[in-house]
PDB file of N, CA and C in Angstrom:
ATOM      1  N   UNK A   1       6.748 -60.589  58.810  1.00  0.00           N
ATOM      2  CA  UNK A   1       7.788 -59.570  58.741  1.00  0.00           C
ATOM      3  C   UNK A   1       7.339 -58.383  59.602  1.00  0.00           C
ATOM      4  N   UNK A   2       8.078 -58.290  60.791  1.00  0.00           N
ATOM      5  CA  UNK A   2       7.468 -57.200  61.575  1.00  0.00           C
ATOM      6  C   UNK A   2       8.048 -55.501  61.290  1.00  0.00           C
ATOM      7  N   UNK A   3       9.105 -55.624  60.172  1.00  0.00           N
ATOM      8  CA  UNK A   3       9.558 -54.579  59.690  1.00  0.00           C
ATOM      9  C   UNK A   3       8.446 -53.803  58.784  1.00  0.00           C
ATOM     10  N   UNK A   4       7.439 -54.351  58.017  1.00  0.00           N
ATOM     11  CA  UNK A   4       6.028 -53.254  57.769  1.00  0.00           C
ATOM     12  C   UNK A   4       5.783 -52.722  58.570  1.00  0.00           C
ATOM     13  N   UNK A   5       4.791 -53.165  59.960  1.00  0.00           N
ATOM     14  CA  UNK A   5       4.746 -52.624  60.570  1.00  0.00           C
ATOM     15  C   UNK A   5       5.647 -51.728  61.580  1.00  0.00           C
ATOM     16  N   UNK A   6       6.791 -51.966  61.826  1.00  0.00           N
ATOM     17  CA  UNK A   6       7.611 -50.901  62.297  1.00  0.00           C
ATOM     18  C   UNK A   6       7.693 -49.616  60.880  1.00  0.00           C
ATOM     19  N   UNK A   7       7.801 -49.664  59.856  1.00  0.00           N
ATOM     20  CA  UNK A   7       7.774 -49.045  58.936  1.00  0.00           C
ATOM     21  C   UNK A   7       6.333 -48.004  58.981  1.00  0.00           C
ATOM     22  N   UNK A   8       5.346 -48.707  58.950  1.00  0.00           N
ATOM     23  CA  UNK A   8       4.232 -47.820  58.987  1.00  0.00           C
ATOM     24  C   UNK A   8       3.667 -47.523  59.990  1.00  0.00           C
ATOM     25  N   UNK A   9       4.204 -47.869  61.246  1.00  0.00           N
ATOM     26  CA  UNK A   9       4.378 -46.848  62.312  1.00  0.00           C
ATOM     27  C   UNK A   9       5.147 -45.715  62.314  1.00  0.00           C
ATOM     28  N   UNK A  10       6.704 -45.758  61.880  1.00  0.00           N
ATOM     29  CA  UNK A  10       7.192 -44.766  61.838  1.00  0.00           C
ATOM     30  C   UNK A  10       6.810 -43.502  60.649  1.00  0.00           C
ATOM     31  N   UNK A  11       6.051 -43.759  59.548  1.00  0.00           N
ATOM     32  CA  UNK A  11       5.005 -43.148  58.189  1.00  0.00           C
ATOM     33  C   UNK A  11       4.256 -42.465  58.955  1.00  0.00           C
ATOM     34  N   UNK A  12       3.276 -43.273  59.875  1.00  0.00           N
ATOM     35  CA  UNK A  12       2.700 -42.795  60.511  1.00  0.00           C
ATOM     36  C   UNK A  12       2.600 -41.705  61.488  1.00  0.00           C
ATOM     37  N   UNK A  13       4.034 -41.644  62.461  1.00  0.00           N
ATOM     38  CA  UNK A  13       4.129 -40.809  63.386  1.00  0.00           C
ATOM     39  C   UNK A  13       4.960 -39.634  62.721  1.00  0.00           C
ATOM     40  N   UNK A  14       5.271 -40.036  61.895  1.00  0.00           N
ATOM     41  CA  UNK A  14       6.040 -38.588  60.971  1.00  0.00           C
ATOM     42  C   UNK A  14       5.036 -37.865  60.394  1.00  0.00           C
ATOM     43  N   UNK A  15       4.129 -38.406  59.533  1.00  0.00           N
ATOM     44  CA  UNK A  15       3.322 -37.489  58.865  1.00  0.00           C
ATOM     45  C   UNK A  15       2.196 -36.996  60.242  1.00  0.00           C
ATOM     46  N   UNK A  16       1.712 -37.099  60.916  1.00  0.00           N
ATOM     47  CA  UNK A  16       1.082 -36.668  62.254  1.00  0.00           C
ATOM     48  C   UNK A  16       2.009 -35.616  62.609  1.00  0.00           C
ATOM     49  N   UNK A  17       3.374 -36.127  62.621  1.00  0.00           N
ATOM     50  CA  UNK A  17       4.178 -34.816  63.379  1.00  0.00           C
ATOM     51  C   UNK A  17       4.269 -33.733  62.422  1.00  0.00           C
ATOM     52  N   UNK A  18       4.498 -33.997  60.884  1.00  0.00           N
ATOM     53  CA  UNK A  18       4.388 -32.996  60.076  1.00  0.00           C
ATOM     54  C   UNK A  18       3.310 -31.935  59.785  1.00  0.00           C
ATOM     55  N   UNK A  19       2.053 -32.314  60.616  1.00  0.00           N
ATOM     56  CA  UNK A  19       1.069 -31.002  60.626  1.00  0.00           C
ATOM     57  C   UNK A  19       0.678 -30.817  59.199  1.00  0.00           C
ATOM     58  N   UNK A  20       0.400 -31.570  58.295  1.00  0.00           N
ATOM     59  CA  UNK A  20       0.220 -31.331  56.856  1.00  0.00           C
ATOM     60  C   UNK A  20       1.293 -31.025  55.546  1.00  0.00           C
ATOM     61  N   UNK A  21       2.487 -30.626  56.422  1.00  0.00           N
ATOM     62  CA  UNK A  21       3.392 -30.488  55.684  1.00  0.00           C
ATOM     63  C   UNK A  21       4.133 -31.993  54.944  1.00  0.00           C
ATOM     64  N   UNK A  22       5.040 -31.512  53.729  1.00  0.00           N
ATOM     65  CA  UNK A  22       5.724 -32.589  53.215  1.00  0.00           C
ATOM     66  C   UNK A  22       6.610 -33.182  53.673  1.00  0.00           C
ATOM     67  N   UNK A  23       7.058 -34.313  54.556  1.00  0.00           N
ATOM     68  CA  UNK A  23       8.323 -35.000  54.846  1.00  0.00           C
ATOM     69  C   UNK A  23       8.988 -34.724  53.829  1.00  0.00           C
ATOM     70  N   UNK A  24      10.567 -34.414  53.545  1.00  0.00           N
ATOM     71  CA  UNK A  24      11.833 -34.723  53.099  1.00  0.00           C
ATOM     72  C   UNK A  24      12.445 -35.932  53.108  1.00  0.00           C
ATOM     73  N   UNK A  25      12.649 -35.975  54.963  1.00  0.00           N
ATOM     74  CA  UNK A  25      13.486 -36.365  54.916  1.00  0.00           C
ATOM     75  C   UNK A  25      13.105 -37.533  56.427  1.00  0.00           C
ATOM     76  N   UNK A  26      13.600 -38.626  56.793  1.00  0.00           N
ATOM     77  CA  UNK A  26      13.201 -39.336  57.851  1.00  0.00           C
ATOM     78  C   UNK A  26      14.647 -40.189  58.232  1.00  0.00           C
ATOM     79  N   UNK A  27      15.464 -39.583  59.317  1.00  0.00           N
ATOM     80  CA  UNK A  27      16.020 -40.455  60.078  1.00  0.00           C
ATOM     81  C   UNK A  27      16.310 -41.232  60.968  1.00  0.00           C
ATOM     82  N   UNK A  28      16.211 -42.801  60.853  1.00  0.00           N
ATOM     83  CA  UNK A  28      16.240 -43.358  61.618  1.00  0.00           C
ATOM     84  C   UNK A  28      17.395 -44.293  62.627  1.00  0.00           C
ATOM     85  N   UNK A  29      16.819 -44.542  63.758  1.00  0.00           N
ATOM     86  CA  UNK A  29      18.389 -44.832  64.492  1.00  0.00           C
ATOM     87  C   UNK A  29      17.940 -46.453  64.501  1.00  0.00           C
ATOM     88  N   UNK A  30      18.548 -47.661  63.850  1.00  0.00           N
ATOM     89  CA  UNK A  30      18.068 -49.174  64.537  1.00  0.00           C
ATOM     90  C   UNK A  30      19.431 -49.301  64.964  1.00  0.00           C
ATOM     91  N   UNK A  31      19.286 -50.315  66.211  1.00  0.00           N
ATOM     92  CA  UNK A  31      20.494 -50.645  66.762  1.00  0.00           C
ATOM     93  C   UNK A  31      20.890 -52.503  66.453  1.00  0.00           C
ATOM     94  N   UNK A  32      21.967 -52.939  66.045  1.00  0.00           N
ATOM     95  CA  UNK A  32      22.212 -53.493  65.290  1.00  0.00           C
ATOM     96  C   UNK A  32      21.824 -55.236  66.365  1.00  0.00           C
ATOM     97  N   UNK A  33      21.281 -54.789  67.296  1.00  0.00           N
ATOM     98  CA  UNK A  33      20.794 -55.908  68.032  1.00  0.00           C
ATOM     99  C   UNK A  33      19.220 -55.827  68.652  1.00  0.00           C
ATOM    100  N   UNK A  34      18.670 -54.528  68.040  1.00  0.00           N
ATOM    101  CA  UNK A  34      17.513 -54.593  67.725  1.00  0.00           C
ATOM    102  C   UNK A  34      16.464 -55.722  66.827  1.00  0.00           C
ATOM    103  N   UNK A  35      17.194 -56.360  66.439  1.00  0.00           N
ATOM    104  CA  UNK A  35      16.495 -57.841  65.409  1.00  0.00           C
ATOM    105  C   UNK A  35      15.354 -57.280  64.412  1.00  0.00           C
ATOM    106  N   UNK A  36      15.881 -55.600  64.052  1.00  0.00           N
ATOM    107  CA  UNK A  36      15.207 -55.184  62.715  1.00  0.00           C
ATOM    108  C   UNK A  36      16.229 -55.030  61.604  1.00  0.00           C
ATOM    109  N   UNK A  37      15.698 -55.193  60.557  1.00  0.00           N
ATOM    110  CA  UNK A  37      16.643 -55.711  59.478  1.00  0.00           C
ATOM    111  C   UNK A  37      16.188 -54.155  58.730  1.00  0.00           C
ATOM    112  N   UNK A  38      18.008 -53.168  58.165  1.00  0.00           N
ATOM    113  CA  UNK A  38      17.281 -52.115  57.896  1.00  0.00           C
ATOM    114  C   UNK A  38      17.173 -52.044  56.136  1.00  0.00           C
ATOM    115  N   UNK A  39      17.124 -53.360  55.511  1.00  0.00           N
ATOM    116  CA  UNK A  39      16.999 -53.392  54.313  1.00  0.00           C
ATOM    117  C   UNK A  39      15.559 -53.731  54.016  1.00  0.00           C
ATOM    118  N   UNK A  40      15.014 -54.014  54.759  1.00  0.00           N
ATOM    119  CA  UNK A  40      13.354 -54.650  54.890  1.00  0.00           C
ATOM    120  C   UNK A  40      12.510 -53.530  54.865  1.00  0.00           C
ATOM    121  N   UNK A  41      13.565 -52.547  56.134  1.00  0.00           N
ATOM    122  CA  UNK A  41      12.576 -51.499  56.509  1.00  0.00           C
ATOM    123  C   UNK A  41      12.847 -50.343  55.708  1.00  0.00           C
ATOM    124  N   UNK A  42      14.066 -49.962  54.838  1.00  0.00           N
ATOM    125  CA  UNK A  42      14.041 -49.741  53.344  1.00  0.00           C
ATOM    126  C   UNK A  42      12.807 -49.608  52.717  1.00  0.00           C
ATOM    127  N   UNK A  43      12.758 -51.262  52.017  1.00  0.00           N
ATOM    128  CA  UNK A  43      11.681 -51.194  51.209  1.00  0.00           C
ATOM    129  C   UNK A  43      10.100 -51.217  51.237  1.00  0.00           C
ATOM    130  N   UNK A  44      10.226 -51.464  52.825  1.00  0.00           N
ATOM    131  CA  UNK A  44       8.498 -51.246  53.744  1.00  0.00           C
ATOM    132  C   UNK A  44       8.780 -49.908  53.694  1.00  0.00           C
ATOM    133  N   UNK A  45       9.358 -49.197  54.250  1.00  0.00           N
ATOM    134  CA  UNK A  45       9.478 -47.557  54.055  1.00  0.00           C
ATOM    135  C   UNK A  45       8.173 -46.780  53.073  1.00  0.00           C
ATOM    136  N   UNK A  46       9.030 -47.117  52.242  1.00  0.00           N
ATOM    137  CA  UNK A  46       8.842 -46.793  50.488  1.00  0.00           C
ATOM    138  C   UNK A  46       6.855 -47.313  50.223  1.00  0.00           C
ATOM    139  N   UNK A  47       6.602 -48.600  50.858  1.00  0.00           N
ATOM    140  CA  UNK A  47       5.682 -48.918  50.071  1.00  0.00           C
ATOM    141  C   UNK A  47       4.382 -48.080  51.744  1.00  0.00           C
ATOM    142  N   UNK A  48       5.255 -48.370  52.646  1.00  0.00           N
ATOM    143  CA  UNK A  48       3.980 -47.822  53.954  1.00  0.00           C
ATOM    144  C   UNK A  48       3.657 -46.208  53.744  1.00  0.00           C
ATOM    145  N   UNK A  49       4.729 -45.678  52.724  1.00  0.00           N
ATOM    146  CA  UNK A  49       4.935 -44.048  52.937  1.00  0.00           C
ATOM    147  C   UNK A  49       3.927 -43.620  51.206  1.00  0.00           C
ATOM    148  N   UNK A  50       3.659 -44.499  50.294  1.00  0.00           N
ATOM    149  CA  UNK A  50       2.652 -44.569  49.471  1.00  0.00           C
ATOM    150  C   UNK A  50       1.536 -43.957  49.991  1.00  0.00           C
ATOM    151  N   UNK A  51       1.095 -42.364  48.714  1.00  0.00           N
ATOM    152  CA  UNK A  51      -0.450 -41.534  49.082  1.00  0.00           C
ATOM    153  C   UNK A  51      -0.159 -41.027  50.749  1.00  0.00           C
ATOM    154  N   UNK A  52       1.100 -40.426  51.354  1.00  0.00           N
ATOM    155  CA  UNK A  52       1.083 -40.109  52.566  1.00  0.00           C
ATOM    156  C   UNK A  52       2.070 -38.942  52.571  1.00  0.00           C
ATOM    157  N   UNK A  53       1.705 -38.007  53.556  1.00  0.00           N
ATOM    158  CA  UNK A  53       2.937 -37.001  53.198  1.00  0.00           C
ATOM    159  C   UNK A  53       4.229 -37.198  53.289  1.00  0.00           C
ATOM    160  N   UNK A  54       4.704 -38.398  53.398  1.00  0.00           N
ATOM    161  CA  UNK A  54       6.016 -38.659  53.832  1.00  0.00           C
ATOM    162  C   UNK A  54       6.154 -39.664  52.282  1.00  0.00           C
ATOM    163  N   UNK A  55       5.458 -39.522  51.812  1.00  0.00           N
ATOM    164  CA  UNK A  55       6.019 -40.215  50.319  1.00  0.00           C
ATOM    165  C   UNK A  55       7.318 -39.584  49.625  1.00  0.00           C
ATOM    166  N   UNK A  56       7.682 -40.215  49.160  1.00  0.00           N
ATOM    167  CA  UNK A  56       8.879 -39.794  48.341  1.00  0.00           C
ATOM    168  C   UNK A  56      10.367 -38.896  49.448  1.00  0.00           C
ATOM    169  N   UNK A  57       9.728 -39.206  50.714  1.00  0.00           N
ATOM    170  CA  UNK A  57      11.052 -38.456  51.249  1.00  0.00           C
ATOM    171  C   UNK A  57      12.202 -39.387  51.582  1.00  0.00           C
ATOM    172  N   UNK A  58      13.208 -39.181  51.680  1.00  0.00           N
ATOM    173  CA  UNK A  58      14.501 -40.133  51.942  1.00  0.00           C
ATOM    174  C   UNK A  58      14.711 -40.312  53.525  1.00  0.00           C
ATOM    175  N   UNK A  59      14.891 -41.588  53.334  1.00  0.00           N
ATOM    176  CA  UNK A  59      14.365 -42.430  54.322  1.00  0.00           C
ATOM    177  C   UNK A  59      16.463 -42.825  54.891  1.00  0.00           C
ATOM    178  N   UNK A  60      16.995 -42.202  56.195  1.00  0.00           N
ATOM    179  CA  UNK A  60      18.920 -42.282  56.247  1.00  0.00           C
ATOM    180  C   UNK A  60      18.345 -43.675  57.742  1.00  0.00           C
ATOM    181  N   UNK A  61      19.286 -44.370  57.575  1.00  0.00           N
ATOM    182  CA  UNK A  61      19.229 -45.577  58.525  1.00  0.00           C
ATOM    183  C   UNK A  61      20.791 -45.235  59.211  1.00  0.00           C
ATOM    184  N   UNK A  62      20.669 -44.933  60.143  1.00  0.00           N
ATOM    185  CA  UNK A  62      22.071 -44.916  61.132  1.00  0.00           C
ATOM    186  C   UNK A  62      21.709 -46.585  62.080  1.00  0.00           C
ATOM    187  N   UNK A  63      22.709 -47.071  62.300  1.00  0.00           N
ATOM    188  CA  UNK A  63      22.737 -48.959  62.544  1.00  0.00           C
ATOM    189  C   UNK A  63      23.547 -48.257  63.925  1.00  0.00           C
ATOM    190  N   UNK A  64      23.231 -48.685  65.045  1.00  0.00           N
ATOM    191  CA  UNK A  64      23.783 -48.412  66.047  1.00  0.00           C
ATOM    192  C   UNK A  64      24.414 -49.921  66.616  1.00  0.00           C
ATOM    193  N   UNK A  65      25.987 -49.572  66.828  1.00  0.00           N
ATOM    194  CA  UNK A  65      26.552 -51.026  67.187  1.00  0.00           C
ATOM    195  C   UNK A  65      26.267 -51.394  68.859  1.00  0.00           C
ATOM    196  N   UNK A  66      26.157 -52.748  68.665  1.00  0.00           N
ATOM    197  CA  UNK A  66      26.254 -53.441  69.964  1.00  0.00           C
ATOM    198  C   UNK A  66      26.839 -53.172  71.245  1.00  0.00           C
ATOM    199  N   UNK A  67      26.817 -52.613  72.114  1.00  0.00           N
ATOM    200  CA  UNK A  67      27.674 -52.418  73.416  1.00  0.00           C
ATOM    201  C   UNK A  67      27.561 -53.292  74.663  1.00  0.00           C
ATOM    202  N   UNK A  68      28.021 -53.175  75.492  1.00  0.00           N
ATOM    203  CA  UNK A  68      27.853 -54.317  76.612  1.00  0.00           C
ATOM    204  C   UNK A  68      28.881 -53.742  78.012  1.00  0.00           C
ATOM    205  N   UNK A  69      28.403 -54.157  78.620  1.00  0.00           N
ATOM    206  CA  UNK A  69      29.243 -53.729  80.249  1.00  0.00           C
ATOM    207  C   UNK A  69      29.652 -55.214  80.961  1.00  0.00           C
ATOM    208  N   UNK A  70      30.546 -55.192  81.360  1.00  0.00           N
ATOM    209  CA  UNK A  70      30.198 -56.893  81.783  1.00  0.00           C
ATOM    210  C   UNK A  70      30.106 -56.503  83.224  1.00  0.00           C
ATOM    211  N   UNK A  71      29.469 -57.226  83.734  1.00  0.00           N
ATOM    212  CA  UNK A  71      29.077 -56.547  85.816  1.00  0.00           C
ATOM    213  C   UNK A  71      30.378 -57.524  86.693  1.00  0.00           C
ATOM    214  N   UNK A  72      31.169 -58.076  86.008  1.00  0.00           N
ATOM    215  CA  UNK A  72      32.649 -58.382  86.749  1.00  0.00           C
ATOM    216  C   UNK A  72      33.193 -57.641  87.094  1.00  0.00           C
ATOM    217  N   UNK A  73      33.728 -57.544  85.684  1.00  0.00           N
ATOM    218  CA  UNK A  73      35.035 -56.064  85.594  1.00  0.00           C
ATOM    219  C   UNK A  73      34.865 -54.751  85.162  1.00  0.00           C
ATOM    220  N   UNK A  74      33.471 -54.550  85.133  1.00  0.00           N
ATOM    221  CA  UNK A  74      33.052 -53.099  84.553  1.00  0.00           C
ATOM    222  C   UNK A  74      33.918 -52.776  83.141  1.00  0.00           C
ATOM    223  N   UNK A  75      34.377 -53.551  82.321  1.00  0.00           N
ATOM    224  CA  UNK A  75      34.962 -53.424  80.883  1.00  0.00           C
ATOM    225  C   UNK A  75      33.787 -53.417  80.128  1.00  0.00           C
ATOM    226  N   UNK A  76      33.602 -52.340  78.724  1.00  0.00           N
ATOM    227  CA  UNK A  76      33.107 -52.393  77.962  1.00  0.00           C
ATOM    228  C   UNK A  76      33.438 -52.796  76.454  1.00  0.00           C
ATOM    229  N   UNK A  77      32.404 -53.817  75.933  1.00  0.00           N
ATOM    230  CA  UNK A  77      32.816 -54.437  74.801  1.00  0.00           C
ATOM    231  C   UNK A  77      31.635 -54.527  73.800  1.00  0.00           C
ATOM    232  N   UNK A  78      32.393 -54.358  72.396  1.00  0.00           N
ATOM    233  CA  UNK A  78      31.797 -54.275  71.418  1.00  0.00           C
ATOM    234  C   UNK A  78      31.215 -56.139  70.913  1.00  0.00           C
ATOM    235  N   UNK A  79      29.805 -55.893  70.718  1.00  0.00           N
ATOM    236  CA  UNK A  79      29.158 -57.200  70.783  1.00  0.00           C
ATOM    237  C   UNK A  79      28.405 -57.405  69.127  1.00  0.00           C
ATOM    238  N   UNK A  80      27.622 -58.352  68.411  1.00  0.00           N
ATOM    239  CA  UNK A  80      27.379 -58.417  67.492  1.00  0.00           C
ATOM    240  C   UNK A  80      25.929 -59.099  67.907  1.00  0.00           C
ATOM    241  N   UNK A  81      25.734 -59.977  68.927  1.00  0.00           N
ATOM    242  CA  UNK A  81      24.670 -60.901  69.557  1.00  0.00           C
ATOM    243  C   UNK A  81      24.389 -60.686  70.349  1.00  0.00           C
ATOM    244  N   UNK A  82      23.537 -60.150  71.269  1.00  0.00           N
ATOM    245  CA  UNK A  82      22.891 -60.208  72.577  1.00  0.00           C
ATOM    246  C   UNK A  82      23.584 -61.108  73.840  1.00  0.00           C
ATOM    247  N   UNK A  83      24.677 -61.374  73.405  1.00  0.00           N
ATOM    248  CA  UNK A  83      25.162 -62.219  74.654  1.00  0.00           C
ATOM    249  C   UNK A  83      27.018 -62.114  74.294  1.00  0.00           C
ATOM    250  N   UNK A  84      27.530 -62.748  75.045  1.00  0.00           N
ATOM    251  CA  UNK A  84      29.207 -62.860  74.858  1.00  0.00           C
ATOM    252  C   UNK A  84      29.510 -63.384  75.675  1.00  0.00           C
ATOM    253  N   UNK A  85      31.161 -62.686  75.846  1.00  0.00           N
ATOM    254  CA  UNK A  85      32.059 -62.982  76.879  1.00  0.00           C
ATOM    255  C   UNK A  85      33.066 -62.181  76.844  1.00  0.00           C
ATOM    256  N   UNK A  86      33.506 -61.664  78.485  1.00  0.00           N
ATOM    257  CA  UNK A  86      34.091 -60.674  78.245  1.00  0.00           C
ATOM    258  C   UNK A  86      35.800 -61.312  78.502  1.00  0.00           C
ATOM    259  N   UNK A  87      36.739 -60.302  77.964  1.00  0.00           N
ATOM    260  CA  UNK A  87      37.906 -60.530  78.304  1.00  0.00           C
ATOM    261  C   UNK A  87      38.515 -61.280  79.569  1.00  0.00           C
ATOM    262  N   UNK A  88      37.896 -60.843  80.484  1.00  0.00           N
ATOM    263  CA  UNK A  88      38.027 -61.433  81.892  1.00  0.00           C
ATOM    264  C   UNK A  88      37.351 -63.130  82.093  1.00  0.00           C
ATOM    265  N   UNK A  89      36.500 -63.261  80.765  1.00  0.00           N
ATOM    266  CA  UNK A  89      36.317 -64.777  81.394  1.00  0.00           C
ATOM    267  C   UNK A  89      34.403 -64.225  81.476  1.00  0.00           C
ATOM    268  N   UNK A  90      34.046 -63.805  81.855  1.00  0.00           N
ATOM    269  CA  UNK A  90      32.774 -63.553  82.281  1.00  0.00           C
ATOM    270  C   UNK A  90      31.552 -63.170  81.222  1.00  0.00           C
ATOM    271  N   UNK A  91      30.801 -63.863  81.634  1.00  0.00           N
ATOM    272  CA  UNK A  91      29.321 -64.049  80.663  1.00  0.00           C
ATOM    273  C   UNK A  91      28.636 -63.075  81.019  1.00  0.00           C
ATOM    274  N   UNK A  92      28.469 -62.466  82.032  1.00  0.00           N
ATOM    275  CA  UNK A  92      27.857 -61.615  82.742  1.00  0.00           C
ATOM    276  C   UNK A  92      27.696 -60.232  82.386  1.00  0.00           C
ATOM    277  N   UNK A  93      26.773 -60.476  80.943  1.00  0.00           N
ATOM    278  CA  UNK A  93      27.349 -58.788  80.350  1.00  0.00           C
ATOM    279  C   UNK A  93      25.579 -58.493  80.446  1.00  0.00           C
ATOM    280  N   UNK A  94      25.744 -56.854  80.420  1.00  0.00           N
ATOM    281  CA  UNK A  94      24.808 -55.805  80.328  1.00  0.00           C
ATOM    282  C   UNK A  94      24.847 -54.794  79.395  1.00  0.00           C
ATOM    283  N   UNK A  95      23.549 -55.252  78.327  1.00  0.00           N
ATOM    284  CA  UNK A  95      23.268 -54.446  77.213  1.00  0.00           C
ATOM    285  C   UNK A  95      23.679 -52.891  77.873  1.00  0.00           C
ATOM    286  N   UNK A  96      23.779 -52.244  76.775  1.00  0.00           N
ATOM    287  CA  UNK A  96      24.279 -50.895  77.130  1.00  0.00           C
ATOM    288  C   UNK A  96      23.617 -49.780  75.744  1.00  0.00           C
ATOM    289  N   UNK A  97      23.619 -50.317  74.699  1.00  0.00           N
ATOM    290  CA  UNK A  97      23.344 -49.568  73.395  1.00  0.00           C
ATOM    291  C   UNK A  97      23.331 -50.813  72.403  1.00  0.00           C
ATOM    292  N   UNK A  98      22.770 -50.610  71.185  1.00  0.00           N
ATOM    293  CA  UNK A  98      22.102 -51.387  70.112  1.00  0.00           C
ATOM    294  C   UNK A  98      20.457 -52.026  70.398  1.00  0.00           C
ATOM    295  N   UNK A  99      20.348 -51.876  70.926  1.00  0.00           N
ATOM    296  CA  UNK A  99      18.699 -52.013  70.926  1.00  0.00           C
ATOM    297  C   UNK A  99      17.919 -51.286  70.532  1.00  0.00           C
ATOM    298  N   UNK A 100      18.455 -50.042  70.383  1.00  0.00           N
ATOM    299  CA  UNK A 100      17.378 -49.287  70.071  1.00  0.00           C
ATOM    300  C   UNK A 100      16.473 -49.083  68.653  1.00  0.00           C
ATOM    301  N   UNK A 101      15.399 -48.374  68.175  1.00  0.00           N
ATOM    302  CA  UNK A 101      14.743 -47.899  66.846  1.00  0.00           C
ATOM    303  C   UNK A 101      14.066 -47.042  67.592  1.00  0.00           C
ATOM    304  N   UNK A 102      14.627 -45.746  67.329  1.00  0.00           N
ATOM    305  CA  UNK A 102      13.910 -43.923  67.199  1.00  0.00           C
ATOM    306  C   UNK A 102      14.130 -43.492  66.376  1.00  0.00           C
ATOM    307  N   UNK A 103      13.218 -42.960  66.099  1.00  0.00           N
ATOM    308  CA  UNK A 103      13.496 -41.535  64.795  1.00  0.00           C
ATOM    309  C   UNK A 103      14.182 -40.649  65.382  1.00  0.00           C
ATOM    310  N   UNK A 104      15.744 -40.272  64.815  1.00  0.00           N
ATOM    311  CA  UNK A 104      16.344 -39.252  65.235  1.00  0.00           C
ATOM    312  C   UNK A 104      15.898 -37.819  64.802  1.00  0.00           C
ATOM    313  N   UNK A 105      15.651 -37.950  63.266  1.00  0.00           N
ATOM    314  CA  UNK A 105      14.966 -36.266  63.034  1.00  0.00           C
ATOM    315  C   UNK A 105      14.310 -36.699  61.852  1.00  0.00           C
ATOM    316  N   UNK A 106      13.253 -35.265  61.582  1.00  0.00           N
ATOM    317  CA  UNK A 106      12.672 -35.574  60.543  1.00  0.00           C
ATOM    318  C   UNK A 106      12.646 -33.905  59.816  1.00  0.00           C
ATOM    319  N   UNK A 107      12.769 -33.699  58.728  1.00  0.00           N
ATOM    320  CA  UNK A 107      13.086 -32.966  57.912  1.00  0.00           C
ATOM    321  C   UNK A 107      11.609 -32.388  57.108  1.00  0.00           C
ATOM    322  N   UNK A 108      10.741 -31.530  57.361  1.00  0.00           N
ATOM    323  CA  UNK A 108       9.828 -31.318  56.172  1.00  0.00           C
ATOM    324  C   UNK A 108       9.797 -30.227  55.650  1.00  0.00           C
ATOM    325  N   UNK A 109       9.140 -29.833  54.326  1.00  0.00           N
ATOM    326  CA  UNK A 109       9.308 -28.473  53.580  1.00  0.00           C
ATOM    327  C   UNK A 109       8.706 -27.413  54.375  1.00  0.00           C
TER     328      UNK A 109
END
């Protein structure tokens, strides 16, 4: 399960950024073709953020949807899989958004 470790990387780089202070709060951006599952990283959250200053802070998952360009017709389309087909007939698409996992902000006392 590579969602621990994405989990206690992100524990990690929050409480470093917090300077000693308490995390609140930790938001994160996964994009829904990123192939991280954000119910995993939920409950890795919770157990990587155990004895760390980011314990007990609330952990917001924003799921960023799929996008795509197709290099035919320059139309953009909403995707669910890493691949498709666009209106025009054409396979020929270019990720655009959903891949991603950043921490958008982090919140401490």
């Amino acid at each position: 399960m590579h969602e621990m470790s994405i989990a206690n990387s992100v524990v990690e780089i929050c409480a470093e950024q917090a300077n000693g202070a308490r995390v609140l709060r930790v938001m994160l951006e996964i994009g829904q073709l990123s192939a991280v599952m954000p119910d995993a990283i939920r409950f890795c959250f919770d157990v990587c953020a155990k004895d760390t200053a980011v314990q007990g802070a609330v952990l917001e998952i924003i799921e960023t949807p799929g996008r795509a360009r197709c290099t035919a017709c320059g139309a953009e389309l909403d995707i669910a899989v890493p691949f498709g087909q666009c209106a025009c007939g054409s396979e020929n698409l270019a990720l655009i958004s959903g891949q991603q996992l950043k921490i958008r902000r982090m919140e401490v006392a």
